[in-house]
Protein backbone atom coordinates (compact mmCIF):
# COMPACT_ATOMS: atom_id res chain seq x y z
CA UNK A 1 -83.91 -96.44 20.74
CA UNK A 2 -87.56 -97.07 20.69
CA UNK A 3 -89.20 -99.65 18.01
CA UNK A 4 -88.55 -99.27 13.98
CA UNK A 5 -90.26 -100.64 11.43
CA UNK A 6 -88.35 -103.55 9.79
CA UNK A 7 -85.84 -103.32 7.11
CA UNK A 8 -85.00 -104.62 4.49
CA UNK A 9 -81.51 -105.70 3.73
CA UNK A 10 -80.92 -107.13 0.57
CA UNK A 11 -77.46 -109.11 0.30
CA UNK A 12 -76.30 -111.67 2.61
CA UNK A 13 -72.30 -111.02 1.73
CA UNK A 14 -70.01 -108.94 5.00
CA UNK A 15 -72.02 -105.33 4.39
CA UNK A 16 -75.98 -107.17 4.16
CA UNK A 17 -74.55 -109.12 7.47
CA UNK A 18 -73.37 -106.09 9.32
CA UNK A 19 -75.90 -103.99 8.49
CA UNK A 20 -78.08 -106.61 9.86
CA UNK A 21 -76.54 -107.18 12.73
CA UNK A 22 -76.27 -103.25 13.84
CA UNK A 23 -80.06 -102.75 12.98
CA UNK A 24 -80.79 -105.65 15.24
CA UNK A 25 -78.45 -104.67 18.11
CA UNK A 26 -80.28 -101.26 18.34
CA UNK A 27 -83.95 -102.59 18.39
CA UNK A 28 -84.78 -103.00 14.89
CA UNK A 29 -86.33 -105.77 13.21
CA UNK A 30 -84.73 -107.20 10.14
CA UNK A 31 -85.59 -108.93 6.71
CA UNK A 32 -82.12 -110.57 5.73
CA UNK A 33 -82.29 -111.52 1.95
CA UNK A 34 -80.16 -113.34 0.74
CA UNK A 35 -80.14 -116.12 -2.93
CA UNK A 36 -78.30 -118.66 -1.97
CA UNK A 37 -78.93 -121.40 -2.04
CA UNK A 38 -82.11 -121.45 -3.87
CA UNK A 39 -79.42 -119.34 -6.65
CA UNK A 40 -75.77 -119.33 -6.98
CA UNK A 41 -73.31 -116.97 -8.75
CA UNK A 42 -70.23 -118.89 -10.27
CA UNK A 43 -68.25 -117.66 -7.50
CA UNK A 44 -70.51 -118.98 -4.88
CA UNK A 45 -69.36 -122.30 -3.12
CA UNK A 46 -71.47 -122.12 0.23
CA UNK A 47 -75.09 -121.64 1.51
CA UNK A 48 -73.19 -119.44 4.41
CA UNK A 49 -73.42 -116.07 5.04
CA UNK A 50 -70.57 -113.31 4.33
CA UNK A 51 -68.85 -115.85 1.54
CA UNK A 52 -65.49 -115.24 1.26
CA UNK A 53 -65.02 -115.77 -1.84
CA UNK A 54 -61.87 -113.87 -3.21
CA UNK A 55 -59.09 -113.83 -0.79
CA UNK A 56 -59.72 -114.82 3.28
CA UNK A 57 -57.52 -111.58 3.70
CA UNK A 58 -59.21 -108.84 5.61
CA UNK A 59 -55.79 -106.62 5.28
CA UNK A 60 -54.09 -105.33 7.83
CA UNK A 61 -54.55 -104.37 11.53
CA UNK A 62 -51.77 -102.02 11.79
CA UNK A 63 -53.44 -98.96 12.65
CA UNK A 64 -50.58 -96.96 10.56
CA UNK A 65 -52.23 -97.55 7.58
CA UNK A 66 -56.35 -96.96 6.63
CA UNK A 67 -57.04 -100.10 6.78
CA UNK A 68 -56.17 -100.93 10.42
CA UNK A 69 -57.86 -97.70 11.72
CA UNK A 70 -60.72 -98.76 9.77
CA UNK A 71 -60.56 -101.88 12.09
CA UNK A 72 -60.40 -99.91 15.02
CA UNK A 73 -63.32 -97.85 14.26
CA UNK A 74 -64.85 -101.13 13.56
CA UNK A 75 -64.42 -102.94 17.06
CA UNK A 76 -65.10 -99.41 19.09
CA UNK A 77 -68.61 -99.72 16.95
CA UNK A 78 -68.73 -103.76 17.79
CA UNK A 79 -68.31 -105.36 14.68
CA UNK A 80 -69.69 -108.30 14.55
CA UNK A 81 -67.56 -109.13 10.82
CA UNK A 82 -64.78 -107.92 13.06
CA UNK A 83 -65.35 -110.04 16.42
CA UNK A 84 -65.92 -113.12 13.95
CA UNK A 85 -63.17 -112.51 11.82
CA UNK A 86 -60.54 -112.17 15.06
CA UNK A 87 -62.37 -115.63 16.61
CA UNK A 88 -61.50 -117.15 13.16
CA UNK A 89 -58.12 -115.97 12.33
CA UNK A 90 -55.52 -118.15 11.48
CA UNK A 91 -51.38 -116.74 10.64
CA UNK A 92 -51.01 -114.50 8.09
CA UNK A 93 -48.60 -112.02 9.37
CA UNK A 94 -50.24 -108.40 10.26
CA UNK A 95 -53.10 -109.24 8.16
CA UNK A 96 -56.28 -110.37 9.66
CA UNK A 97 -56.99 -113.76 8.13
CA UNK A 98 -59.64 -116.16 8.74
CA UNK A 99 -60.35 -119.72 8.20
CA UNK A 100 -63.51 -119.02 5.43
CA UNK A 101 -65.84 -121.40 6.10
CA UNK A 102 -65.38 -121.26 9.92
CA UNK A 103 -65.96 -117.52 9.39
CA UNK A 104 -68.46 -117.83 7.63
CA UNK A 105 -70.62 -120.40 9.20
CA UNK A 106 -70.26 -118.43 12.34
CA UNK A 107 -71.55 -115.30 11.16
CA UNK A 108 -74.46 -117.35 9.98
CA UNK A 109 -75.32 -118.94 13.04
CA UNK A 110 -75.32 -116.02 14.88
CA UNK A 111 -77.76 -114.20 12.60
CA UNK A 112 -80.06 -117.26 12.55
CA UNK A 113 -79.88 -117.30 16.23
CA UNK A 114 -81.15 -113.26 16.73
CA UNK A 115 -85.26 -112.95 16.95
CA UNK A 116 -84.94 -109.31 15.34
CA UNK A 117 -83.43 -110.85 11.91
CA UNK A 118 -85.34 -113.03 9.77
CA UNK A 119 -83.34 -114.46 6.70
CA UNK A 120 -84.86 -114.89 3.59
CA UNK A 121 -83.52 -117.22 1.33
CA UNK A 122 -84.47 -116.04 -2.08
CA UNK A 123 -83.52 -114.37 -5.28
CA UNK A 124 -84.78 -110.39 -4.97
CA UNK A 125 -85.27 -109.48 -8.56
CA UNK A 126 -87.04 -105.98 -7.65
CA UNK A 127 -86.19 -103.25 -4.98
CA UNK A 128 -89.31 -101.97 -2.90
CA UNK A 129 -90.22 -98.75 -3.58
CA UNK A 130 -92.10 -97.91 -0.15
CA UNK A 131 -89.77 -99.76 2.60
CA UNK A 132 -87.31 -98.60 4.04
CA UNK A 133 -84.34 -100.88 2.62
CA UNK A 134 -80.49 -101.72 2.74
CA UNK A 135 -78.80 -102.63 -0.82
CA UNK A 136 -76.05 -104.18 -0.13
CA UNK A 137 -74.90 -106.37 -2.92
CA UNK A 138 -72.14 -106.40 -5.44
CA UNK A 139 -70.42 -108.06 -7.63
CA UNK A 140 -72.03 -111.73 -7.28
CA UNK A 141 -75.30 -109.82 -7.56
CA UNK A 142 -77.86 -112.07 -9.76
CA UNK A 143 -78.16 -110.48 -13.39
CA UNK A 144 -81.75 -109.66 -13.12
CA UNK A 145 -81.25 -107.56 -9.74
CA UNK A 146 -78.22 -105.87 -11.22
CA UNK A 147 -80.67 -105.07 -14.07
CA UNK A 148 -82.80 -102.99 -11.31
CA UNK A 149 -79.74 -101.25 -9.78
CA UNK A 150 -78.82 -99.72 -13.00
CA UNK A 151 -82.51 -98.77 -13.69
CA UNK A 152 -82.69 -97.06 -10.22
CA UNK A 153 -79.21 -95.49 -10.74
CA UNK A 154 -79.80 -94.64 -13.85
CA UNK A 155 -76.64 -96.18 -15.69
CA UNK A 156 -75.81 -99.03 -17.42
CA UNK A 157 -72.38 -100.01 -16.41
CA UNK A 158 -71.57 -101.01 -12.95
CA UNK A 159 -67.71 -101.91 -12.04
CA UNK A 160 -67.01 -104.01 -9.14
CA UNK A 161 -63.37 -104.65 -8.63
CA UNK A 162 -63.00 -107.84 -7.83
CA UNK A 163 -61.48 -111.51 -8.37
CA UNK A 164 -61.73 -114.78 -7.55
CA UNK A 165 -58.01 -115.24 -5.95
CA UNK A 166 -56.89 -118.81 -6.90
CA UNK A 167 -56.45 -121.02 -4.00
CA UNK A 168 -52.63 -122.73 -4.51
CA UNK A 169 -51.45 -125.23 -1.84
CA UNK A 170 -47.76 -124.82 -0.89
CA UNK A 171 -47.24 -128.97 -1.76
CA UNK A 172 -48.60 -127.92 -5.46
CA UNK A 173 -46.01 -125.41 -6.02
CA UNK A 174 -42.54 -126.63 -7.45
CA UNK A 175 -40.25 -123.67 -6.39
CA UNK A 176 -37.10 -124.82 -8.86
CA UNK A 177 -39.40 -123.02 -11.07
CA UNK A 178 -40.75 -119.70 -8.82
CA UNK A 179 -39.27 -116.43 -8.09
CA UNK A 180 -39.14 -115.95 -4.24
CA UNK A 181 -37.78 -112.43 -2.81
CA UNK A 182 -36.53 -111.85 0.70
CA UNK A 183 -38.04 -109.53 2.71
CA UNK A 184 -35.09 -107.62 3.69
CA UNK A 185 -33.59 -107.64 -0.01
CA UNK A 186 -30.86 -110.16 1.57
């Protein structure tokens, strides 16, 4: 693929990151931009890349289910989420798990480490009208920015549906008190 002009990718989360990362494997020059940590969302824990910040659960791999072929198509199209997310896994059964901040620090160092991807660490709080640019934020996005989504969209509800999953330690748990169902309905 001969030269491109750069683009802009606007959210540092797994889709800003791999959308990033594909540009820059096929010869294109990147503008990464991501808030943190200049500005945090009250999810936000890390200056890292691709924050996990709900569940470390990527689903499942089983390629009976959409999920798993998903992951399939994924590593045929090398996925870098996907190669990190394998490198970083830790048990979880069929699921692909990772450890997050491994993950996550990973993903960053390997961005910082490409010449065709420059990360910019601030707050966007307009989109560019004559550049060719990636919008790839969601539900951490900073109020302002969502403010120029909906303008550009034209609507003024956006619904993201998503959590912050509690993190519970297994020692914190008393299970005289917990409901716990076998797998086999034994």
């Amino acid at each position: 693929m001969g030269s491109m002009e750069s683009i802009r990718v606007i959210g540092g989360g797994l889709a800003g990151c791999e959308a990033a990362w594909q540009i820059a494997k096929r010869g294109g020059s990147v503008f990464l931009f991501e808030m943190k940590p200049k500005t945090f969302s009250s999810a936000h824990r890390s200056h890292f890349l691709a924050e996990l910040v709900c569940s470390n659960s990527l689903k499942s791999e089983s390629p009976e289910n959409a999920s798993g072929i998903l992951k399939e198509e994924l590593l045929r199209l090398d996925s870098l989420i996907l190669r990190v997310a394998r490198e970083t896994r830790v048990p979880a059964g069929e699921s692909l798990a990772v450890d997050r901040e491994t993950f996550s620090k990973k993903i960053t160092e390997i961005l910082e480490g490409l010449d065709r991807i420059e990360i910019v660490r601030e707050e966007v709080k307009t989109i560019p009208e004559d550049e060719p640019t990636i919008l790839a934020t969601g539900p951490l996005t900073s109020e302002t920015f969502i403010g120029e989504v909906q303008k550009l969209i034209e609507t003024e509800h956006l619904f993201f549906y998503d959590a912050i999953a509690p993190i519970v330690t297994k020692e914190s748990i008393d299970f005289s008190k917990t409901f716990r169902a076998s797998r086999y309905g034994k």
